[in-house]
C-alpha atoms as a PDB file:
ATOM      1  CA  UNK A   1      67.745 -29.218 -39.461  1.00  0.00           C
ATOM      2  CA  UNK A   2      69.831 -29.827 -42.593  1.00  0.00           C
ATOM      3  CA  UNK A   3      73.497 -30.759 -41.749  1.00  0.00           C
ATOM      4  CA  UNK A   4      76.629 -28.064 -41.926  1.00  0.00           C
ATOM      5  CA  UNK A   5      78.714 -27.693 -44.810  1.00  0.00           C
ATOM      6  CA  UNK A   6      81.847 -28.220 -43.120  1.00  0.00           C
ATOM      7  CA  UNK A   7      82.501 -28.699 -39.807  1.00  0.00           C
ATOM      8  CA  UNK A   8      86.252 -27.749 -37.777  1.00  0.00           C
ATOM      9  CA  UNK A   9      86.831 -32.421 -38.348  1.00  0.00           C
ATOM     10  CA  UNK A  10      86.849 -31.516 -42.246  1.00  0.00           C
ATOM     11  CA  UNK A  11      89.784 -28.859 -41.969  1.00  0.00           C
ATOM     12  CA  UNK A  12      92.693 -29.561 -44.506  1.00  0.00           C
ATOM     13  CA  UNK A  13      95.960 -31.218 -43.236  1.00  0.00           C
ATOM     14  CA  UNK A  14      98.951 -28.774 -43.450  1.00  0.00           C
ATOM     15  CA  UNK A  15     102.144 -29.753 -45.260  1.00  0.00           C
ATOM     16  CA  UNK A  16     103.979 -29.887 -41.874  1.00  0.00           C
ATOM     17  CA  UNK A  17     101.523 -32.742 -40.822  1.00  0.00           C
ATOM     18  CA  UNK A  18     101.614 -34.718 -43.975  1.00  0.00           C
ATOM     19  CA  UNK A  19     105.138 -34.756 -44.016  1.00  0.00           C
ATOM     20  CA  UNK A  20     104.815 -36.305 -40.269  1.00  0.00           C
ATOM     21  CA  UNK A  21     102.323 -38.937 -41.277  1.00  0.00           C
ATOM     22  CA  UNK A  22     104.409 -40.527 -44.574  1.00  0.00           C
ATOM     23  CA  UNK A  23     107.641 -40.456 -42.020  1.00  0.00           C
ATOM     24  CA  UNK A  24     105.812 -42.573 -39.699  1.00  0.00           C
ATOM     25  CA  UNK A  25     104.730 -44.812 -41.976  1.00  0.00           C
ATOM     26  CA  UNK A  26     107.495 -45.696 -44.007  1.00  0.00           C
ATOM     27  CA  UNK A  27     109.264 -48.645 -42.919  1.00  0.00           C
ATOM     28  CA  UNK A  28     112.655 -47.078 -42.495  1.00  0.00           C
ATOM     29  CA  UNK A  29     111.706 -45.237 -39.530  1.00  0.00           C
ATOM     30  CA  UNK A  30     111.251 -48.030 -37.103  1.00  0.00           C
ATOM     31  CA  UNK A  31     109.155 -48.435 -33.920  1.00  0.00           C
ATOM     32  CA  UNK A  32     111.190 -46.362 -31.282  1.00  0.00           C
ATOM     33  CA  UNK A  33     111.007 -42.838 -33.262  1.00  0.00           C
ATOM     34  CA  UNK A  34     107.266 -43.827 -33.538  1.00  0.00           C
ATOM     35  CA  UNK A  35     106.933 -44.072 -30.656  1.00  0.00           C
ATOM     36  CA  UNK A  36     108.768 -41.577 -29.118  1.00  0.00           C
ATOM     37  CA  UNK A  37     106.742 -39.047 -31.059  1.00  0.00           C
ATOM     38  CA  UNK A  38     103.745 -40.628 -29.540  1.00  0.00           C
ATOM     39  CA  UNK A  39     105.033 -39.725 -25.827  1.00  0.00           C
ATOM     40  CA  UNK A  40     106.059 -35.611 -26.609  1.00  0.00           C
ATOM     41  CA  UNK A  41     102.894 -34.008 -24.464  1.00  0.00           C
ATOM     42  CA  UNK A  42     100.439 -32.599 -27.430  1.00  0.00           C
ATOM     43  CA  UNK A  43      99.832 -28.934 -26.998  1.00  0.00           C
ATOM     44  CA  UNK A  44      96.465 -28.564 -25.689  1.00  0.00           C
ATOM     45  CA  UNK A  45      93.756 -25.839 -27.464  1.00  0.00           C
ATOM     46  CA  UNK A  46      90.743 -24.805 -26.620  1.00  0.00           C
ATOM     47  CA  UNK A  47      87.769 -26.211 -28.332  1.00  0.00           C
ATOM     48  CA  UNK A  48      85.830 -23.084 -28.603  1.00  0.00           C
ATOM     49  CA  UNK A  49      88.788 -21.422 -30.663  1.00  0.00           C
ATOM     50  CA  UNK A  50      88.127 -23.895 -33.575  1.00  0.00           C
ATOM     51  CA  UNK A  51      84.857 -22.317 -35.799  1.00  0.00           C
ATOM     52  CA  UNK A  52      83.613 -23.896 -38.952  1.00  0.00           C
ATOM     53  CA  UNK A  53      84.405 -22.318 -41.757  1.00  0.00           C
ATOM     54  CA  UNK A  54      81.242 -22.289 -43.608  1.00  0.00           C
ATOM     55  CA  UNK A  55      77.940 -20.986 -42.294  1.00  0.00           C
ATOM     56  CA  UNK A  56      75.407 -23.961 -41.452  1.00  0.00           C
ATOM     57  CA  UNK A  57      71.833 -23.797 -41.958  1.00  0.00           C
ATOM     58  CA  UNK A  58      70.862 -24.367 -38.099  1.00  0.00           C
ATOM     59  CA  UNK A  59      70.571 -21.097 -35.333  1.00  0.00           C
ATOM     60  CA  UNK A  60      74.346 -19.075 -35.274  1.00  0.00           C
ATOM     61  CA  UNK A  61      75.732 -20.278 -32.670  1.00  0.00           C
ATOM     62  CA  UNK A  62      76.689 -17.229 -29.618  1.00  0.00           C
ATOM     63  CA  UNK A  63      79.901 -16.018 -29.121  1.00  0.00           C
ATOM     64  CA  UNK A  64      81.375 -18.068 -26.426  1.00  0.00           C
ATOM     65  CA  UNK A  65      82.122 -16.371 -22.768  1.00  0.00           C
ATOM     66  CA  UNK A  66      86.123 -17.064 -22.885  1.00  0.00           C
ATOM     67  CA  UNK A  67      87.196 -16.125 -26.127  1.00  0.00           C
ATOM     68  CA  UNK A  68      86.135 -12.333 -24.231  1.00  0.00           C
ATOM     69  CA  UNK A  69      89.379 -10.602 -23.457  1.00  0.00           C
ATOM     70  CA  UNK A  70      90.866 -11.242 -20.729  1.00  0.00           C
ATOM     71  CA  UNK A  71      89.481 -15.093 -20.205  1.00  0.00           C
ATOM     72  CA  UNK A  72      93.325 -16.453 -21.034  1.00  0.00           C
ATOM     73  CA  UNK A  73      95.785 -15.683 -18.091  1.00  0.00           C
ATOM     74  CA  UNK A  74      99.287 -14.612 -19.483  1.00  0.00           C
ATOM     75  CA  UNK A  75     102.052 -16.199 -18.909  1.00  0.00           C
ATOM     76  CA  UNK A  76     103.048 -15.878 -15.399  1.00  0.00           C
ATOM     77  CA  UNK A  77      99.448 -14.280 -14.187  1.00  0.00           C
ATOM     78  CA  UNK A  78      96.710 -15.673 -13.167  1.00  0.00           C
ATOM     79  CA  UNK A  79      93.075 -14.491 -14.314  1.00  0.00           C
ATOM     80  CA  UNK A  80      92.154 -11.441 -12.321  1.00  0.00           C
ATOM     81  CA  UNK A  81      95.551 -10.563 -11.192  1.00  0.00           C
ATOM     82  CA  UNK A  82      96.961  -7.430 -11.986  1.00  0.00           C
ATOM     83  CA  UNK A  83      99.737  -9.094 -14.411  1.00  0.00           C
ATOM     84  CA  UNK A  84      96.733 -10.290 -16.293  1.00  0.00           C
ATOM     85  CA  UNK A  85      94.377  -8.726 -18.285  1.00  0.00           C
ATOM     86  CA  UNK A  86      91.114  -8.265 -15.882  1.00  0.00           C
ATOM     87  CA  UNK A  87      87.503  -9.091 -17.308  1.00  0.00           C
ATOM     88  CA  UNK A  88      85.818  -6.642 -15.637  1.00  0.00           C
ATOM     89  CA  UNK A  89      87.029  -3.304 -15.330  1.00  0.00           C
ATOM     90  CA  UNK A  90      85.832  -0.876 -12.375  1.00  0.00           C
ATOM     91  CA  UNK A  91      83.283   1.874 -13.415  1.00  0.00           C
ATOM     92  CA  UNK A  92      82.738   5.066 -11.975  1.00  0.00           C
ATOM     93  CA  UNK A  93      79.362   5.124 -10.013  1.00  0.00           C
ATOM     94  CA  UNK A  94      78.382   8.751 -11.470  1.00  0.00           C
ATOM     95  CA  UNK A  95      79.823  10.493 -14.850  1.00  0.00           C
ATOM     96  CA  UNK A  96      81.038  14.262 -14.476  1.00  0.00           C
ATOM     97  CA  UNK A  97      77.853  15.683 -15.728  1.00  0.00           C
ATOM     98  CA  UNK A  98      75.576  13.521 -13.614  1.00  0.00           C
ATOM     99  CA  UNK A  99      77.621  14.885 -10.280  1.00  0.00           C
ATOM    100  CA  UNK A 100      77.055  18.367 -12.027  1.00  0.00           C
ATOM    101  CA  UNK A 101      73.682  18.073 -12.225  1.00  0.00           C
ATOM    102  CA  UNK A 102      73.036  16.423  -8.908  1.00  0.00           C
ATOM    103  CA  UNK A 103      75.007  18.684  -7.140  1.00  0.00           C
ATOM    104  CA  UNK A 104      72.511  21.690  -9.368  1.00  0.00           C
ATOM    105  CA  UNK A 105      69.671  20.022  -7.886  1.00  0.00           C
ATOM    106  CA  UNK A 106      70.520  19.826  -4.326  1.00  0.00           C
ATOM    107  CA  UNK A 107      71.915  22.936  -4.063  1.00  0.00           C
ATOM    108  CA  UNK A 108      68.373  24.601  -5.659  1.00  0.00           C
ATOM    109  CA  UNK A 109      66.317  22.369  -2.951  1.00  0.00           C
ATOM    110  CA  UNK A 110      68.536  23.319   0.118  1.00  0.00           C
ATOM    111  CA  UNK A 111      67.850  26.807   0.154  1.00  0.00           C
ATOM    112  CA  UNK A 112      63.952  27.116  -0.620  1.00  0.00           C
ATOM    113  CA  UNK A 113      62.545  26.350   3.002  1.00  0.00           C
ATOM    114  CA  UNK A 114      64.912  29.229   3.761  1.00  0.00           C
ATOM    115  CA  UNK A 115      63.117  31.477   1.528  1.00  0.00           C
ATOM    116  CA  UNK A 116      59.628  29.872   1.912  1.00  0.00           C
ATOM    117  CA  UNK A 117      59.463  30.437   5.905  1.00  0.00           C
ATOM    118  CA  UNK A 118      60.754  34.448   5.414  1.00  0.00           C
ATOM    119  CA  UNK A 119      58.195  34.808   2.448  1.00  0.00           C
ATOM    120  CA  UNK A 120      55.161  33.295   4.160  1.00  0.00           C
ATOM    121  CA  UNK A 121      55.623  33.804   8.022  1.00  0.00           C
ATOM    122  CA  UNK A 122      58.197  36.600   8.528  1.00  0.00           C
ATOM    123  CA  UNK A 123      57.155  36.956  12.271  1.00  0.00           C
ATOM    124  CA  UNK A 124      57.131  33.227  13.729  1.00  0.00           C
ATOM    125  CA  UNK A 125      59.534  32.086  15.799  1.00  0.00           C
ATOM    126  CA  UNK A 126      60.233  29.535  13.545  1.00  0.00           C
ATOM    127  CA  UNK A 127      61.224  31.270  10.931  1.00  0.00           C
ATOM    128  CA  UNK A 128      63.660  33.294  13.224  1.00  0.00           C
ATOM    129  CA  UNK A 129      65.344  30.148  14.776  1.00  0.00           C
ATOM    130  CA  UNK A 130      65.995  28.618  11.659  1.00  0.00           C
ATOM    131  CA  UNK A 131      67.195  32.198   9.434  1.00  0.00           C
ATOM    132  CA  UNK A 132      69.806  31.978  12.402  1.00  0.00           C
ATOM    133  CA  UNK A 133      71.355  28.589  11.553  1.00  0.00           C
ATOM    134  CA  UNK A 134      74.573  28.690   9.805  1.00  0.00           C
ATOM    135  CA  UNK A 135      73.679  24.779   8.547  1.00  0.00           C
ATOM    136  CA  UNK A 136      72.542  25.713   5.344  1.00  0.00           C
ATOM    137  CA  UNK A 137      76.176  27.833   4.601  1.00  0.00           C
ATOM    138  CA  UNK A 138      78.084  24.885   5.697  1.00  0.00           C
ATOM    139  CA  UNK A 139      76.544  22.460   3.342  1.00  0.00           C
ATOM    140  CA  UNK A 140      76.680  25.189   0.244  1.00  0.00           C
ATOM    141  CA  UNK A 141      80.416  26.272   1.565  1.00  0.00           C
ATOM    142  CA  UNK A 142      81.446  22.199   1.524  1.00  0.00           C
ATOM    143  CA  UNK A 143      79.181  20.981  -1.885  1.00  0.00           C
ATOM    144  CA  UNK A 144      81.064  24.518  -3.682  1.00  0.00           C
ATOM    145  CA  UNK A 145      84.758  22.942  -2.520  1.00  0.00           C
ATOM    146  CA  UNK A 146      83.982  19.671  -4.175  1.00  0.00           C
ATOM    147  CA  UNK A 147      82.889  20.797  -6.940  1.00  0.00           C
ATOM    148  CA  UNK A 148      85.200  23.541  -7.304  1.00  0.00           C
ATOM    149  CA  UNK A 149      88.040  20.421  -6.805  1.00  0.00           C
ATOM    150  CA  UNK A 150      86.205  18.858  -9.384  1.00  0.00           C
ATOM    151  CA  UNK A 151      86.277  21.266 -11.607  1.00  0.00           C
ATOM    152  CA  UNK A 152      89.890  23.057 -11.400  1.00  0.00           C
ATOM    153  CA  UNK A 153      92.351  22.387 -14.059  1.00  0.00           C
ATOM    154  CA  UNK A 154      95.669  24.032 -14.602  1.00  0.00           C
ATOM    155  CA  UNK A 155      94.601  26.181 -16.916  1.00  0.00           C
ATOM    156  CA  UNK A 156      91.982  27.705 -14.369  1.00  0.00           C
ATOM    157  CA  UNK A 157      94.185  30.605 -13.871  1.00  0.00           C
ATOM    158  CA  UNK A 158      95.620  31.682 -17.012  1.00  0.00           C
ATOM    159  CA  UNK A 159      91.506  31.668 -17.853  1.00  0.00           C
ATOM    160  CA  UNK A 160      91.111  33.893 -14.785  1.00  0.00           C
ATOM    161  CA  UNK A 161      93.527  36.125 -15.050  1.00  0.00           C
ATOM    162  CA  UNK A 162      94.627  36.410 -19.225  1.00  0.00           C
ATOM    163  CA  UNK A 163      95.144  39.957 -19.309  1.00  0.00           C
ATOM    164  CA  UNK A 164      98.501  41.391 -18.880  1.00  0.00           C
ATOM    165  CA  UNK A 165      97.212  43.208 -15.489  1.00  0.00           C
ATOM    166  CA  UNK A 166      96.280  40.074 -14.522  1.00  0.00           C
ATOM    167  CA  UNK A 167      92.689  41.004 -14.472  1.00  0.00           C
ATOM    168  CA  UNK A 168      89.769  38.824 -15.871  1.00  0.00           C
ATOM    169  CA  UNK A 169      88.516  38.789 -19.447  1.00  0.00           C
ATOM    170  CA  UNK A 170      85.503  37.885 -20.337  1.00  0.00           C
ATOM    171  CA  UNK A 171      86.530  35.643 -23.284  1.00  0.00           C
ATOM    172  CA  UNK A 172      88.538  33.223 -20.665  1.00  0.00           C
ATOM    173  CA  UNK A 173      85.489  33.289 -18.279  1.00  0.00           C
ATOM    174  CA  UNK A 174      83.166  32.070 -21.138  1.00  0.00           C
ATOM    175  CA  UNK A 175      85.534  29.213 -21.792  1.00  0.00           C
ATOM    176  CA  UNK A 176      85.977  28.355 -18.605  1.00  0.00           C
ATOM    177  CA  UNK A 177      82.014  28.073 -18.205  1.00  0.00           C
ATOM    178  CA  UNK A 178      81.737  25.986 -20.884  1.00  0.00           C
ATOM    179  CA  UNK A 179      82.350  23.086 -18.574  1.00  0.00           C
ATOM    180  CA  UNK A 180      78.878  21.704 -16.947  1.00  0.00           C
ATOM    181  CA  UNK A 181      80.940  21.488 -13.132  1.00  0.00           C
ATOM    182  CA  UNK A 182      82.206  25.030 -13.256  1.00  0.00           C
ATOM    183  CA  UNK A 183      78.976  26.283 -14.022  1.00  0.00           C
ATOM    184  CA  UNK A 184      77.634  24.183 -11.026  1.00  0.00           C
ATOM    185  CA  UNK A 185      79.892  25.098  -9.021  1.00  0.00           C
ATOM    186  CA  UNK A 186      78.886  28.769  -9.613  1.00  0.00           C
ATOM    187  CA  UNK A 187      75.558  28.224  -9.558  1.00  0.00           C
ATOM    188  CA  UNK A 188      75.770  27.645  -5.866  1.00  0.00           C
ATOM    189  CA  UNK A 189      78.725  30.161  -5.355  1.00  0.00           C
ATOM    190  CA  UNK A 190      75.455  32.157  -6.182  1.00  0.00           C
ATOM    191  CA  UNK A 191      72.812  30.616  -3.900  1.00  0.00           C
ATOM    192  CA  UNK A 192      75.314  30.983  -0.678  1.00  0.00           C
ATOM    193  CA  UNK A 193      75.997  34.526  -1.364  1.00  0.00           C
ATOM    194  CA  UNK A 194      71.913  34.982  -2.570  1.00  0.00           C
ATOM    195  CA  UNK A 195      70.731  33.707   0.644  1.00  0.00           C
ATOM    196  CA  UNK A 196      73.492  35.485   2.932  1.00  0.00           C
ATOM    197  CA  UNK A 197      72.129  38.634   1.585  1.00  0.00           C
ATOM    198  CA  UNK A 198      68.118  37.920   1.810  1.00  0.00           C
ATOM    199  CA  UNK A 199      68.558  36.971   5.522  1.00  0.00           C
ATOM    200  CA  UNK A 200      70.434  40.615   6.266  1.00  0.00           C
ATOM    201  CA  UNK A 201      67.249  41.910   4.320  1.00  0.00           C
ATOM    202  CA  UNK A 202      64.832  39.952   6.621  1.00  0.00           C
ATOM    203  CA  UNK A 203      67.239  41.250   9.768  1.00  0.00           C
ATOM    204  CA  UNK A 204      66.921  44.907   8.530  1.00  0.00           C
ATOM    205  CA  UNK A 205      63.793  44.605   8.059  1.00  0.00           C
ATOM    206  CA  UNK A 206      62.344  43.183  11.344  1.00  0.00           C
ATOM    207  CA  UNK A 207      64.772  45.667  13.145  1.00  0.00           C
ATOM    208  CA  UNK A 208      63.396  48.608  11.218  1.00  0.00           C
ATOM    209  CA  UNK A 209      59.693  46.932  11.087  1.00  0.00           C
ATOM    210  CA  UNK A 210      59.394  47.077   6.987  1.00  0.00           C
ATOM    211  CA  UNK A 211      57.916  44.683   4.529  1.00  0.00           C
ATOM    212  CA  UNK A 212      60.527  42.387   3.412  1.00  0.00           C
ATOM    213  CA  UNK A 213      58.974  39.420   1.615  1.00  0.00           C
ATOM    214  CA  UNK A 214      58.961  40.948  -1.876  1.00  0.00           C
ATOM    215  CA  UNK A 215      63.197  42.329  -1.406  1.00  0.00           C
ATOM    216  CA  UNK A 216      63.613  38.220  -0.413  1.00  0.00           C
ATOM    217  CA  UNK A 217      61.263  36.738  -3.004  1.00  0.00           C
ATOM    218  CA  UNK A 218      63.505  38.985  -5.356  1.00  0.00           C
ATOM    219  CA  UNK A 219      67.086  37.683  -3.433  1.00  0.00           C
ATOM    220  CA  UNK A 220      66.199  34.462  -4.611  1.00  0.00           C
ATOM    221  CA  UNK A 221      66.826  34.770  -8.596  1.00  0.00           C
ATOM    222  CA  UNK A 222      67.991  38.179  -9.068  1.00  0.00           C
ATOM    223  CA  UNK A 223      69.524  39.021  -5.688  1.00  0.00           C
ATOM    224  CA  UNK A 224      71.065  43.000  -6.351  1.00  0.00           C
ATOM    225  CA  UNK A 225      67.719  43.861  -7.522  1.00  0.00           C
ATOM    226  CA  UNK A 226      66.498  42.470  -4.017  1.00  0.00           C
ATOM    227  CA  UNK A 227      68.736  44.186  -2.269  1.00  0.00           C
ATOM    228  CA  UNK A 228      67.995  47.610  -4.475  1.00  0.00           C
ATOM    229  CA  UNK A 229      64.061  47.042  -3.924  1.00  0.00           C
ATOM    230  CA  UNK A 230      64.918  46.554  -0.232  1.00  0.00           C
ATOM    231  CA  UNK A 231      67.064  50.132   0.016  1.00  0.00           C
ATOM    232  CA  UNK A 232      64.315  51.765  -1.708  1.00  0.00           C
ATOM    233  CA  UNK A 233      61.279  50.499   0.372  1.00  0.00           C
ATOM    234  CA  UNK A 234      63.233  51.542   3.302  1.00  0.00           C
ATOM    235  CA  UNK A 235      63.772  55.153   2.346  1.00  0.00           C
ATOM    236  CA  UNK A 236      59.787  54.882   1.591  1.00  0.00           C
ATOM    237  CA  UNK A 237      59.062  53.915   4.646  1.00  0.00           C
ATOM    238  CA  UNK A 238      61.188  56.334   6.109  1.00  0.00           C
ATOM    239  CA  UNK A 239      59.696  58.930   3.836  1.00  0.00           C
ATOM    240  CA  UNK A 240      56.223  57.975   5.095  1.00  0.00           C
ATOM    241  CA  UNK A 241      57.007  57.808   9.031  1.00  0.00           C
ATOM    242  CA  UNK A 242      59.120  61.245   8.850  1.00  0.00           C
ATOM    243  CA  UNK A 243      55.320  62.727   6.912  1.00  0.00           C
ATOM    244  CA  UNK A 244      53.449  61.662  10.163  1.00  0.00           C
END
């Protein structure tokens, strides 16, 4: 490997330190100031802050570890301490839209075996034990809080109520759902109230003895046409038992 060009040995002397050297060794000076300079403690620098100046021919050489911010302690502090400036700072273990999306998912999977076991067995006793659990509204009811925490900002209000009759408008609901929580946060506002009403569908319908699975299959996406199918299959059925 051919040799550097320079190296931090070949760096010029400074005025300052020329001036010291000819002052030492003129013969006025005398062996006590000497020596006296000699014993003053020498200000110690790192060796990884000196770089040469000039590019060698060999591999560049990696950035050393401490020259990272943060490696020198103040004055006063000691690495790591809070009058110091830490290495490492503390990182959050999910972003805003990764909670959002999470929180989407989870929401989505929760209430499926709901809809599953009132779709394909209507009349097992399964199905009725678990329609009758409240579980599923206490994890939606807690999961919406959190994310409607998350998501609240003072300017919430004034986005919810901008008219003068303090009524909503729809420009200040489109802004407000331009954040990824909010609309998570609505999206299973939705699936709490969606499922609510497909199990009084199911109820009405095994007290009146009417096909339900199409009104809840409908609940699920596009729940006040569920509910409209429901209230007209009823009146058909009606229509049909009142003809016998």
């Amino acid at each position: 490997m051919a040799p550097c060009a320079s190296s931090p040995s070949a760096l010029a002397l400074s005025s300052t330190t020329t001036r010291t050297l000819l002052l030492l060794s003129s013969p006025q000076v005398g062996l006590p100031l000497a020596l006296a300079l000699r014993q003053r403690p020498e200000a110690r620098v790192p060796a990884a802050l000196f770089r040469p100046s000039t590019v060698c021919s060999g591999p560049p050489r990696p950035l050393l570890p401490e020259l990272a911010a943060g490696a020198f302690p103040r004055a006063g502090g000691a690495r790591g301490t809070a009058r110091g400036t830490p290495l490492f700072r503390p990182r959050a273990l999910m972003t805003t839209s990764q909670i959002a999306n999470a929180a989407f998912t989870w929401g989505t999977v929760a209430v499926l075996p709901f809809y599953t076991l009132m779709v394909v067995a209507p009349n097992a006793s399964i199905t009725k034990r678990t329609v009758e659990s409240s579980a599923p509204y206490v994890f939606l009811g807690l999961l919406y809080a959190y994310l409607l925490y998350m998501s609240w900002t003072p300017d919430t209000l004034r986005a919810m109520f901008a008219s003068k009759y303090w009524l909503p408008e729809l420009p200040g609901i489109v802004r407000m759902f331009a954040s990824e929580m909010t609309v998570a946060s609505a999206w299973i506002h939705l699936l709490a109230v969606d499922l609510f009403a497909a199990r009084q569908v199911y109820h009405d319908g095994l007290k009146n003895n009417i096909e339900t699975r199409h009104s809840v299959s409908l609940c699920l996406l596009f729940c006040p046409v569920g509910i409209l199918v429901h209230v007209a299959t009823k009146v058909l059925a009606g229509a049909v038992g009142r003809s016998h």
